[in-house]
C-alpha atoms as a PDB file:
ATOM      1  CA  UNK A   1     -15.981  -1.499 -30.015  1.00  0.00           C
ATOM      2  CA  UNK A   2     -16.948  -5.041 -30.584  1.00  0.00           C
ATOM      3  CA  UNK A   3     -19.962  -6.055 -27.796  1.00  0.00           C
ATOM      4  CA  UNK A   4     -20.757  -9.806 -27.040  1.00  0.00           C
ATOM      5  CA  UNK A   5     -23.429 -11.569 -28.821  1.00  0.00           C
ATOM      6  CA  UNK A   6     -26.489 -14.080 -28.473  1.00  0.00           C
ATOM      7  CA  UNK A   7     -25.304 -14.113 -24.658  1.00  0.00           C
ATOM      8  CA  UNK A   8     -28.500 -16.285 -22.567  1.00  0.00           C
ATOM      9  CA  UNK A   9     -29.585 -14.726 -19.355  1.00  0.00           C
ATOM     10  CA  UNK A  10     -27.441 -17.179 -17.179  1.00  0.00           C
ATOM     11  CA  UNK A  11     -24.044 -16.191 -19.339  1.00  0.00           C
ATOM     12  CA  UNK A  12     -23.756 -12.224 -18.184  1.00  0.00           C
ATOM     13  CA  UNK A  13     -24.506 -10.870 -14.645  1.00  0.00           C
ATOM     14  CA  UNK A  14     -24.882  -7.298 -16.280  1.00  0.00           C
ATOM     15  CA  UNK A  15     -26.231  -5.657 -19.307  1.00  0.00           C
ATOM     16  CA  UNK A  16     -26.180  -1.733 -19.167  1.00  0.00           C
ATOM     17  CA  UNK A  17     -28.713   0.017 -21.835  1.00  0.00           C
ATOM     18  CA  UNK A  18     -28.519   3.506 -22.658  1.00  0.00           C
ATOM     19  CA  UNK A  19     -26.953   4.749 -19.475  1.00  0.00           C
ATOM     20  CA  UNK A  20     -26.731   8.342 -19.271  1.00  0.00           C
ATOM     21  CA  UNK A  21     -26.342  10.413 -16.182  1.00  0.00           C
ATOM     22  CA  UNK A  22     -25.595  14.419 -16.255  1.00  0.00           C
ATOM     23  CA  UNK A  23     -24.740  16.517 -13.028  1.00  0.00           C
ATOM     24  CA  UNK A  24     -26.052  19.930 -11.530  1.00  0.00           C
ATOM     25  CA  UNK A  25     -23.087  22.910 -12.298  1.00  0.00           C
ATOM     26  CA  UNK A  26     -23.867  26.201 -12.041  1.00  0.00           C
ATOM     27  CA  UNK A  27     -26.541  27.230 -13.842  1.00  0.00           C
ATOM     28  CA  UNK A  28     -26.740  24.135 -16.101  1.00  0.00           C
ATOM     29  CA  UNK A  29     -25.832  20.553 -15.905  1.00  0.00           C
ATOM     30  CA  UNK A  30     -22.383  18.541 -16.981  1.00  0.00           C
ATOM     31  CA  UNK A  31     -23.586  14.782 -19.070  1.00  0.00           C
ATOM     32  CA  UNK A  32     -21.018  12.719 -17.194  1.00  0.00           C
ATOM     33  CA  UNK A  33     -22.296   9.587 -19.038  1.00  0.00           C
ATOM     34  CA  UNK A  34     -23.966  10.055 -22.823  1.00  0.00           C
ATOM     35  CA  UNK A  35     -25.616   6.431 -23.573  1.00  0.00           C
ATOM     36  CA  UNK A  36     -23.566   3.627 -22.049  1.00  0.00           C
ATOM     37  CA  UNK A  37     -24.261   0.483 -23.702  1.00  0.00           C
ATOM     38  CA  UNK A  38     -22.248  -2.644 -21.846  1.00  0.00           C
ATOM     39  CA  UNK A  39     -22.614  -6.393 -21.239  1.00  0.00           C
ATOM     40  CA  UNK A  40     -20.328  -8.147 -18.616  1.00  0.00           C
ATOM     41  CA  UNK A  41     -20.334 -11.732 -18.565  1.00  0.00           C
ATOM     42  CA  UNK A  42     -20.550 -14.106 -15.458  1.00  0.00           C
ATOM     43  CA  UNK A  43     -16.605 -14.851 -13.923  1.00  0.00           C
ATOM     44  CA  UNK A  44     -15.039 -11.711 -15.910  1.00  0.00           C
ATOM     45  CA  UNK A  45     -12.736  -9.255 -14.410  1.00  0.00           C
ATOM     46  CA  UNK A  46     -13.088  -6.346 -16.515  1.00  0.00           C
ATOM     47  CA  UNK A  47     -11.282  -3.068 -15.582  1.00  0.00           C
ATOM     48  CA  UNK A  48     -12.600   0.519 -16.900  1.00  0.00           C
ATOM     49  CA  UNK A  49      -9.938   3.358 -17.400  1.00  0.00           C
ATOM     50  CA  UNK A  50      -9.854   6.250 -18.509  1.00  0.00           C
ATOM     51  CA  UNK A  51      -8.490  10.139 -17.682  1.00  0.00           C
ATOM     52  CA  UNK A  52     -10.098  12.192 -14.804  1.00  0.00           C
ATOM     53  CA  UNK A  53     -12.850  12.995 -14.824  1.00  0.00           C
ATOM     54  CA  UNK A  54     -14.072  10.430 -17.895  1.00  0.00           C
ATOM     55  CA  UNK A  55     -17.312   9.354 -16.131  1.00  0.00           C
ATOM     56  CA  UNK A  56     -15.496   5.767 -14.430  1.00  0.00           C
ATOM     57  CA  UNK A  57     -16.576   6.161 -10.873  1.00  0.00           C
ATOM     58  CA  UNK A  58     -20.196   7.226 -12.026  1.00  0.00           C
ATOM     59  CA  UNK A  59     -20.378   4.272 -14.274  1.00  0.00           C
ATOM     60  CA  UNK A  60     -19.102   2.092 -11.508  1.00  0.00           C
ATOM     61  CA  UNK A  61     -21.524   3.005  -9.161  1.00  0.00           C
ATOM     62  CA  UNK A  62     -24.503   3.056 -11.605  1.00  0.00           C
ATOM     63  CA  UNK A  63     -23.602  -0.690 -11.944  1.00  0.00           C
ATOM     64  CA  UNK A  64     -23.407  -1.309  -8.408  1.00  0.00           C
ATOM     65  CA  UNK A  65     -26.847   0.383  -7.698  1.00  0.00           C
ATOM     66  CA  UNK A  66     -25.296   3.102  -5.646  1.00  0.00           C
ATOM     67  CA  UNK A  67     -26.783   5.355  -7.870  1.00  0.00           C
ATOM     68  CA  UNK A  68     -29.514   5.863 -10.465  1.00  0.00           C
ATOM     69  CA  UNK A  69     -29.260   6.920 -14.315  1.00  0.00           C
ATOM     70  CA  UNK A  70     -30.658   9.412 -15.181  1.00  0.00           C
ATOM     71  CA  UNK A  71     -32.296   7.900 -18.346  1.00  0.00           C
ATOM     72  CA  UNK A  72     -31.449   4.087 -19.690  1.00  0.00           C
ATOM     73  CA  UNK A  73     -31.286   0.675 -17.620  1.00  0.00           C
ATOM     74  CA  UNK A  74     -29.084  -1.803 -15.498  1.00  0.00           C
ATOM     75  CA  UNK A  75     -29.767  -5.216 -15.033  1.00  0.00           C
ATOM     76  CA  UNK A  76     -28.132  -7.160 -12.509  1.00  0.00           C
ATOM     77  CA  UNK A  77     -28.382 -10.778 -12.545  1.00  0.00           C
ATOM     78  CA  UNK A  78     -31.261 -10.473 -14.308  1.00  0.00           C
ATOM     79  CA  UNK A  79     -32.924  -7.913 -12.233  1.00  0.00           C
ATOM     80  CA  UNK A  80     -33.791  -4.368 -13.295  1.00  0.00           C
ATOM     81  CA  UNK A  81     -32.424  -2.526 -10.275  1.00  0.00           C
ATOM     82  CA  UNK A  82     -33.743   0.291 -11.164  1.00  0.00           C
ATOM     83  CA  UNK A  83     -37.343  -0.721 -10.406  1.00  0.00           C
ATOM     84  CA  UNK A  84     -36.582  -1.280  -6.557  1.00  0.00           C
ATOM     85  CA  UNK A  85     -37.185   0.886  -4.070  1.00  0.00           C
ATOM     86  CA  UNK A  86     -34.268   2.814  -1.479  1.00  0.00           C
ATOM     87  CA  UNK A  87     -34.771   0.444   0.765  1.00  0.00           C
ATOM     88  CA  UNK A  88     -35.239  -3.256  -1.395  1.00  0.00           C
ATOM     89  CA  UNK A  89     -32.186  -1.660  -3.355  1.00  0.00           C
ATOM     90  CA  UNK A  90     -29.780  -1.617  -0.192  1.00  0.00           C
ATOM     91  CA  UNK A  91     -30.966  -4.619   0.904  1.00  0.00           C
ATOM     92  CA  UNK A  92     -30.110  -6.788  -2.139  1.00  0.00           C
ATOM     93  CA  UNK A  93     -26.803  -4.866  -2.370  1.00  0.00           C
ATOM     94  CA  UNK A  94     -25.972  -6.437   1.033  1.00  0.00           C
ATOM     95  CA  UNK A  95     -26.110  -9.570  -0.305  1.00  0.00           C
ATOM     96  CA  UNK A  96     -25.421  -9.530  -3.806  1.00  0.00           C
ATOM     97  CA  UNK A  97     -22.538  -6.745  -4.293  1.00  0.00           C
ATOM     98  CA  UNK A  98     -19.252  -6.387  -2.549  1.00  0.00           C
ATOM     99  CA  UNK A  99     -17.550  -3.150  -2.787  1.00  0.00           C
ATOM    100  CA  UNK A 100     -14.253  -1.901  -2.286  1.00  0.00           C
ATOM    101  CA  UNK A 101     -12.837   1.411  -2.079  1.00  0.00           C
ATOM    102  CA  UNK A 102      -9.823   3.379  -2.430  1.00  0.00           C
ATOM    103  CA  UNK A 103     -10.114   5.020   0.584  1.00  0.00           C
ATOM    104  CA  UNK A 104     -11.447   1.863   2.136  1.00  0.00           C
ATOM    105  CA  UNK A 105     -14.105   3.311   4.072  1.00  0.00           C
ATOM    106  CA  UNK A 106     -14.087   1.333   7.851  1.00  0.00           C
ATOM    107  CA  UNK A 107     -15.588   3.042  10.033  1.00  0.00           C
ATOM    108  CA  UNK A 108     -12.955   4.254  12.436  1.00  0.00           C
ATOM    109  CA  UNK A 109     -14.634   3.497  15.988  1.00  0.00           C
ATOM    110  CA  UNK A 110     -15.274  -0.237  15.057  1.00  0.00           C
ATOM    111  CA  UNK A 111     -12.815  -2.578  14.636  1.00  0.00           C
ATOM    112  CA  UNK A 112     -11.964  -4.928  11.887  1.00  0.00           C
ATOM    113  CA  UNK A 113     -14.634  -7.658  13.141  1.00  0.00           C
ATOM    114  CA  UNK A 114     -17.422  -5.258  13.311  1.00  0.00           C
ATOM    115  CA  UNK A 115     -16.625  -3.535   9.910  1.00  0.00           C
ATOM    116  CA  UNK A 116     -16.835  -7.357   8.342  1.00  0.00           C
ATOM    117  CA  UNK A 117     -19.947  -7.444   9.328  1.00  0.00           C
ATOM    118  CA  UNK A 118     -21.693  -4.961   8.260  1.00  0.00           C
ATOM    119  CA  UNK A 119     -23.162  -6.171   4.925  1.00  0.00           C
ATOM    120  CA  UNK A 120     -24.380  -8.766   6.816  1.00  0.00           C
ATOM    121  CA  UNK A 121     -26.539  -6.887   9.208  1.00  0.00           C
ATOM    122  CA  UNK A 122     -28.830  -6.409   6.310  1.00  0.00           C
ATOM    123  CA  UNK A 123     -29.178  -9.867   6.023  1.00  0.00           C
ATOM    124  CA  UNK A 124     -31.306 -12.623   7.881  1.00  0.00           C
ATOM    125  CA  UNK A 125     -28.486 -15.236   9.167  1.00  0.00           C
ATOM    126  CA  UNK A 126     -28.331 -15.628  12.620  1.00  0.00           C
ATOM    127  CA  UNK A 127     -25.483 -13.652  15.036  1.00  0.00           C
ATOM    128  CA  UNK A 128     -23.506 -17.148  15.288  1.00  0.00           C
ATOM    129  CA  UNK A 129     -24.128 -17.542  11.044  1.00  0.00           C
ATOM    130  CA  UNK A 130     -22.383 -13.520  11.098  1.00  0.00           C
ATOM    131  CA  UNK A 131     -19.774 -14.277  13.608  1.00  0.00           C
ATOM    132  CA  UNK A 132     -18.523 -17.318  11.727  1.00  0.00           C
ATOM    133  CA  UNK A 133     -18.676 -15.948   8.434  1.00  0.00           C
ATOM    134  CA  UNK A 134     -16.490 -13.129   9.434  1.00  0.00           C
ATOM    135  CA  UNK A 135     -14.004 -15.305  10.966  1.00  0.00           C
ATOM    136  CA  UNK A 136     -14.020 -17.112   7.602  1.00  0.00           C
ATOM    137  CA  UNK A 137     -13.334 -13.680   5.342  1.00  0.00           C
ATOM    138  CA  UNK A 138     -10.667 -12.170   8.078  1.00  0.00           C
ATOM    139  CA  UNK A 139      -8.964 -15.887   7.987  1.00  0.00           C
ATOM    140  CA  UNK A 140      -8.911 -16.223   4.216  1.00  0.00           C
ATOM    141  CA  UNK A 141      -7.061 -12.607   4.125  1.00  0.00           C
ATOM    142  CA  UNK A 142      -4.594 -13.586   6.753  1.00  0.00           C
ATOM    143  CA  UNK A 143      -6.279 -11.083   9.251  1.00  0.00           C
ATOM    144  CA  UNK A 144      -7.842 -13.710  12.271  1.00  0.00           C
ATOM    145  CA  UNK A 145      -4.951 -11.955  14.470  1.00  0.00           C
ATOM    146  CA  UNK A 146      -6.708  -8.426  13.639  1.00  0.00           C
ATOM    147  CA  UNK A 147      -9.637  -8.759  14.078  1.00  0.00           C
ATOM    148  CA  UNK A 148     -10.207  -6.543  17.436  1.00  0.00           C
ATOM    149  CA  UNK A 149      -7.640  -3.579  15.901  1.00  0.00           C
ATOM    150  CA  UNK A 150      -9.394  -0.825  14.977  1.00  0.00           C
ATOM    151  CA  UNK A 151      -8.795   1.080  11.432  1.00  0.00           C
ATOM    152  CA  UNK A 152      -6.102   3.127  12.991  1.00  0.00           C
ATOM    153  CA  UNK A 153      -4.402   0.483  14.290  1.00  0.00           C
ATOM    154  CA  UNK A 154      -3.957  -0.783  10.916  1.00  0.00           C
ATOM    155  CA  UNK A 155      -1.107  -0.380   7.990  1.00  0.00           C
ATOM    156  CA  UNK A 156      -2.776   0.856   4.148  1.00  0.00           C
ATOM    157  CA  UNK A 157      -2.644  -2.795   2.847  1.00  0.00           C
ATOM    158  CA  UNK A 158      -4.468  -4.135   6.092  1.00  0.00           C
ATOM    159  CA  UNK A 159      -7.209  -1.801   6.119  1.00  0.00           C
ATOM    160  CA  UNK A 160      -7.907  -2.661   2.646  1.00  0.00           C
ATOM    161  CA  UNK A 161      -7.527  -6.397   2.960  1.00  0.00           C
ATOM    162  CA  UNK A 162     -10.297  -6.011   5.569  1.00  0.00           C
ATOM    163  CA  UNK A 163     -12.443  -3.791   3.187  1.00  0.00           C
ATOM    164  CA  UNK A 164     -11.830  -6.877   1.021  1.00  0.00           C
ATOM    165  CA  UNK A 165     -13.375  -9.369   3.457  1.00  0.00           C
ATOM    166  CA  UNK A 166     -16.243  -6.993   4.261  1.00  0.00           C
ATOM    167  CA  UNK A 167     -16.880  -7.377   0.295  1.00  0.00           C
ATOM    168  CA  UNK A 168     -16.721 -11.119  -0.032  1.00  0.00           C
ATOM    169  CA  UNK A 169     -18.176 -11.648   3.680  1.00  0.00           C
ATOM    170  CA  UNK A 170     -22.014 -11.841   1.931  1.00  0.00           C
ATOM    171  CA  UNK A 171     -20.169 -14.316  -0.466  1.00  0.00           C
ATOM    172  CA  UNK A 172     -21.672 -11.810  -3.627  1.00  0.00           C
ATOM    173  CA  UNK A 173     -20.987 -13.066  -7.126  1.00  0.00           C
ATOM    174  CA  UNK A 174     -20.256  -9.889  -8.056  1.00  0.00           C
ATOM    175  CA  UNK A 175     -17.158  -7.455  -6.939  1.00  0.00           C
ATOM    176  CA  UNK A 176     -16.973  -3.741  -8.047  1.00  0.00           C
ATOM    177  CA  UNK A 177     -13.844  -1.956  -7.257  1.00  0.00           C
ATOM    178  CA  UNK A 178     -13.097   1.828  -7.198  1.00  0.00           C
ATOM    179  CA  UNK A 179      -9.421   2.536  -7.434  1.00  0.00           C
ATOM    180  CA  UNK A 180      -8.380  -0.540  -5.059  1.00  0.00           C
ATOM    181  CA  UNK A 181      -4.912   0.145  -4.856  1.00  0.00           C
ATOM    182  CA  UNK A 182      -4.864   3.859  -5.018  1.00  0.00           C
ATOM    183  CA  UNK A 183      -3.461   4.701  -1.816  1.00  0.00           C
ATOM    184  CA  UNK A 184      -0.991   1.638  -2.084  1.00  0.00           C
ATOM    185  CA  UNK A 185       2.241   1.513  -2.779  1.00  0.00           C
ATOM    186  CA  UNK A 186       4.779  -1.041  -3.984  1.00  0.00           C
ATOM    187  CA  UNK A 187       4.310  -4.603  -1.813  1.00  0.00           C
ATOM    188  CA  UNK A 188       0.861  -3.349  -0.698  1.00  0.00           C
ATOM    189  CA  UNK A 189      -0.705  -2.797  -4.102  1.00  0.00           C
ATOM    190  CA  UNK A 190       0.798  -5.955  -5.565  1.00  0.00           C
ATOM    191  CA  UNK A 191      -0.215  -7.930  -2.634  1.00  0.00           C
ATOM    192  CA  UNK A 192      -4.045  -6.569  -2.626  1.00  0.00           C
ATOM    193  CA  UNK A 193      -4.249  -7.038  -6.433  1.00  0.00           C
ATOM    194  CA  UNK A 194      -3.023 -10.763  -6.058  1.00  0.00           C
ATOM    195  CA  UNK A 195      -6.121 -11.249  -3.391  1.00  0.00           C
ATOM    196  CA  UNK A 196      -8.770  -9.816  -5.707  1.00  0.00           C
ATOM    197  CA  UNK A 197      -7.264 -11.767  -8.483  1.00  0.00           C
ATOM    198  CA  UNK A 198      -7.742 -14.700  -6.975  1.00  0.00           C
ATOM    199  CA  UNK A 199     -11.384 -13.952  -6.274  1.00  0.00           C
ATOM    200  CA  UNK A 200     -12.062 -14.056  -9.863  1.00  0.00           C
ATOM    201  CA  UNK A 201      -9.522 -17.136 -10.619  1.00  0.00           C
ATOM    202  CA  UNK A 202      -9.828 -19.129  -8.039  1.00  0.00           C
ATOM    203  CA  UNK A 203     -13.418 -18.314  -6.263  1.00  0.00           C
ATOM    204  CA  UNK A 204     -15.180 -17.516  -9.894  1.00  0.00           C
ATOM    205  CA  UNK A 205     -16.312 -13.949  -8.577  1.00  0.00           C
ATOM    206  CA  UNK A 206     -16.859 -11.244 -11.468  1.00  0.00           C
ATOM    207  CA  UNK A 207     -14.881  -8.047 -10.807  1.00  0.00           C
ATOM    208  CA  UNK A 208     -15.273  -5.062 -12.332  1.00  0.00           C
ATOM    209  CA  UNK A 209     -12.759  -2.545 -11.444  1.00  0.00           C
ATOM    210  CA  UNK A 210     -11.755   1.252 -12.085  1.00  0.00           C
ATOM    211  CA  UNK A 211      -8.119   2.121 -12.116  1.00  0.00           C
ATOM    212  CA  UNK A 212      -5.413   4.567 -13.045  1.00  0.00           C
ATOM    213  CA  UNK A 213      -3.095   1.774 -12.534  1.00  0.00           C
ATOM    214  CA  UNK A 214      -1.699   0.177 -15.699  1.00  0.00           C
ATOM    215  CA  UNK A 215       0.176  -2.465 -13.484  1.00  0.00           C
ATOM    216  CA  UNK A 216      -3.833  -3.042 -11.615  1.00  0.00           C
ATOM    217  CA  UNK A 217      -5.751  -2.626 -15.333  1.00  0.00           C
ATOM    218  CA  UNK A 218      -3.344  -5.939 -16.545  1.00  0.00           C
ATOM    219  CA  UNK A 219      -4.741  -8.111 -13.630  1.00  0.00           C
ATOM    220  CA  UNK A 220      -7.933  -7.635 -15.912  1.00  0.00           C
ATOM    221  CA  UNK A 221      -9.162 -10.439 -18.900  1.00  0.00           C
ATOM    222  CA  UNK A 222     -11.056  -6.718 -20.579  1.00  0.00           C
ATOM    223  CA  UNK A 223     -10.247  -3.682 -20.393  1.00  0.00           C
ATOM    224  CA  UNK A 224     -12.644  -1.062 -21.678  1.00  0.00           C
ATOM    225  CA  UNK A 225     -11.632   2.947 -21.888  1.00  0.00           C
ATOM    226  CA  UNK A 226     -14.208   5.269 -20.826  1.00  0.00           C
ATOM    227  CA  UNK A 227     -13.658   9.341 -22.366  1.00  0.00           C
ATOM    228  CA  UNK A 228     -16.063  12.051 -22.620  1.00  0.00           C
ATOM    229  CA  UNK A 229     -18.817  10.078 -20.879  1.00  0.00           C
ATOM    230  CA  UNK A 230     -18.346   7.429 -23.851  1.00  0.00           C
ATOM    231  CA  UNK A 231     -17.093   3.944 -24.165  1.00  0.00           C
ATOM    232  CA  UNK A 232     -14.250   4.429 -26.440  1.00  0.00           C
ATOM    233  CA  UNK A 233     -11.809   1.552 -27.176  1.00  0.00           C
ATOM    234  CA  UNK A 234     -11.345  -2.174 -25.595  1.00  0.00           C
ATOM    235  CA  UNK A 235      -8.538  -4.123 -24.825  1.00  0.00           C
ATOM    236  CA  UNK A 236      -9.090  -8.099 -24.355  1.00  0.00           C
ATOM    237  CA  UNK A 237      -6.154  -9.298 -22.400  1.00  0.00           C
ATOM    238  CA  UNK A 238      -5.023 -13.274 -22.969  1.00  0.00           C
ATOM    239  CA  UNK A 239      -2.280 -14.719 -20.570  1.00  0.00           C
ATOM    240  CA  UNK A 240       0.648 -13.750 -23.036  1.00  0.00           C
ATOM    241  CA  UNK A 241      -0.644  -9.739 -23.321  1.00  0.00           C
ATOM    242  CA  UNK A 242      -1.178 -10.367 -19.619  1.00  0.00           C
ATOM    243  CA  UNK A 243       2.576 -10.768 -18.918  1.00  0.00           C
ATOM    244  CA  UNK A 244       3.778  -8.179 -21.404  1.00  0.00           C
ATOM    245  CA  UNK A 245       0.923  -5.500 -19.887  1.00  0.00           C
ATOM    246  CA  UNK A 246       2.173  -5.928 -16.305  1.00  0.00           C
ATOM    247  CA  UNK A 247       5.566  -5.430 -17.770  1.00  0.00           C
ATOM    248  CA  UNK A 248       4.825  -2.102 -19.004  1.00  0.00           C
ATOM    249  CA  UNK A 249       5.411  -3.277 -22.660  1.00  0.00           C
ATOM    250  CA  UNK A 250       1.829  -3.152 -23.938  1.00  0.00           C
ATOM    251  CA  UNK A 251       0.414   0.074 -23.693  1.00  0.00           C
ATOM    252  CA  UNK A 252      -3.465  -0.590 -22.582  1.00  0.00           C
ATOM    253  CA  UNK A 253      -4.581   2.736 -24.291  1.00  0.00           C
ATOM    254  CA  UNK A 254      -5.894   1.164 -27.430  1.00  0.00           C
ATOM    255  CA  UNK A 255      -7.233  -2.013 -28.359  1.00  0.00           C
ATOM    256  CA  UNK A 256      -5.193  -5.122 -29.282  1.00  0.00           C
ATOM    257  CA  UNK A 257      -4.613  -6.744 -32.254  1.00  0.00           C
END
């Protein structure tokens, strides 16, 4: 697999060194991840596939400092995230890293305001600074007349669209996505893939995102497929493969020519 070169620190928000990361089973341990080597550049959406079970979730969340490897290094905007403590670590994430989730994770009692905000009780703006920049994010996602309905309240695609503005309400320049549309169907997924296609295209946000979705992994400009806790092919997707991809007429199992 071909792997950028003579990148500066300003032209890739991550580079991944010898990631590996191995789980408790049993007796012994499962390696989930056996020496992940990976540079992202600033603005990319990249997508990571892969079977069950391949490692993608534990990769994703190594990169968004949700976990820790095990042995090897992630740099984040050119900090080593592994040197911070618990509590620096959550901190920066507030303001630094948006996340979304397939099973969007709102907190049921509080409504789609108060999930918004979250992230940003971590951080030092003011309650008006908060209140308007949720306003903002709900507005942008076509969700200012939702913004007192609880989760519950809510249809699939809304609840995500608001776990969309609670990741771009810190205004991070980095997005990590697990499975976005994987409890969406048909209009929904399209609709939520369009949004977080436009955060890369339009807002300059890098996303990376793991999928099952072929139709979700096309969205992507790089495709990478994880198997056996290794990096195995890649797939670098121009706006003619693009087309073809979301068709279903490129299969995005192997690398292109």
């Amino acid at each position: 697999m071909s792997t950028p070169v003579s990148l500066t620190p300003t032209s890739f928000i991550i580079r991944a060194s010898g990631l590996v990361k191995a789980y408790r089973s049993g007796g012994g341990s499962v390696t989930v991840l056996n020496g992940i080597d990976l540079v992202v550049p600033r603005g990319e959406f990249l997508a990571i596939m892969g079977p069950s079970g391949s490692g993608k979730s534990t990769l994703l969340n190594l990169l968004g400092g949700i976990d820790r490897p095990d042995c090897g290094t992630v740099q984040v905007d050119g900090v080593d995230i592994g040197a911070m403590s618990a509590g620096q670590l959550a901190a920066w994430r507030a303001s630094h890293i948006g996340f979304i989730f397939q099973a969007y994770h709102l907190v049921p009692v509080l409504n789609a305001f108060e999930n918004v905000e979250l992230p940003l009780l971590l951080t030092p703006l003011s309650r008006q600074e908060r209140k308007e920049r949720v306003h903002a994010a709900l507005a942008s996602l076509g969700l200012d007349q939702r913004s007192h309905h609880r989760p519950s309240q809510l249809s699939g695609g809304q609840q995500q669209r608001v776990a969309i503005a609670r990741a771009v309400v810190a205004d991070p320049q980095l997005i990590v996505a697990d499975e976005p549309t994987g409890n969406l169907d048909g209009e929904a997924r399209d609709e939520v893939m369009s949004l977080i296609s436009d955060l890369n295209r339009s807002l300059g946000k890098t996303i990376i995102m793991v999928t099952h979705d072929t139709k979700a992994g096309a969205a992507a400009s790089r495709i990478l497929h994880l198997d056996k806790g290794s990096l195995q092919s890649e797939v670098q997707l121009g706006a003619a493969a693009y087309k073809l991809a979301a068709a279903g007429e490129l299969a995005l199992d192997r690398r292109s020519p």
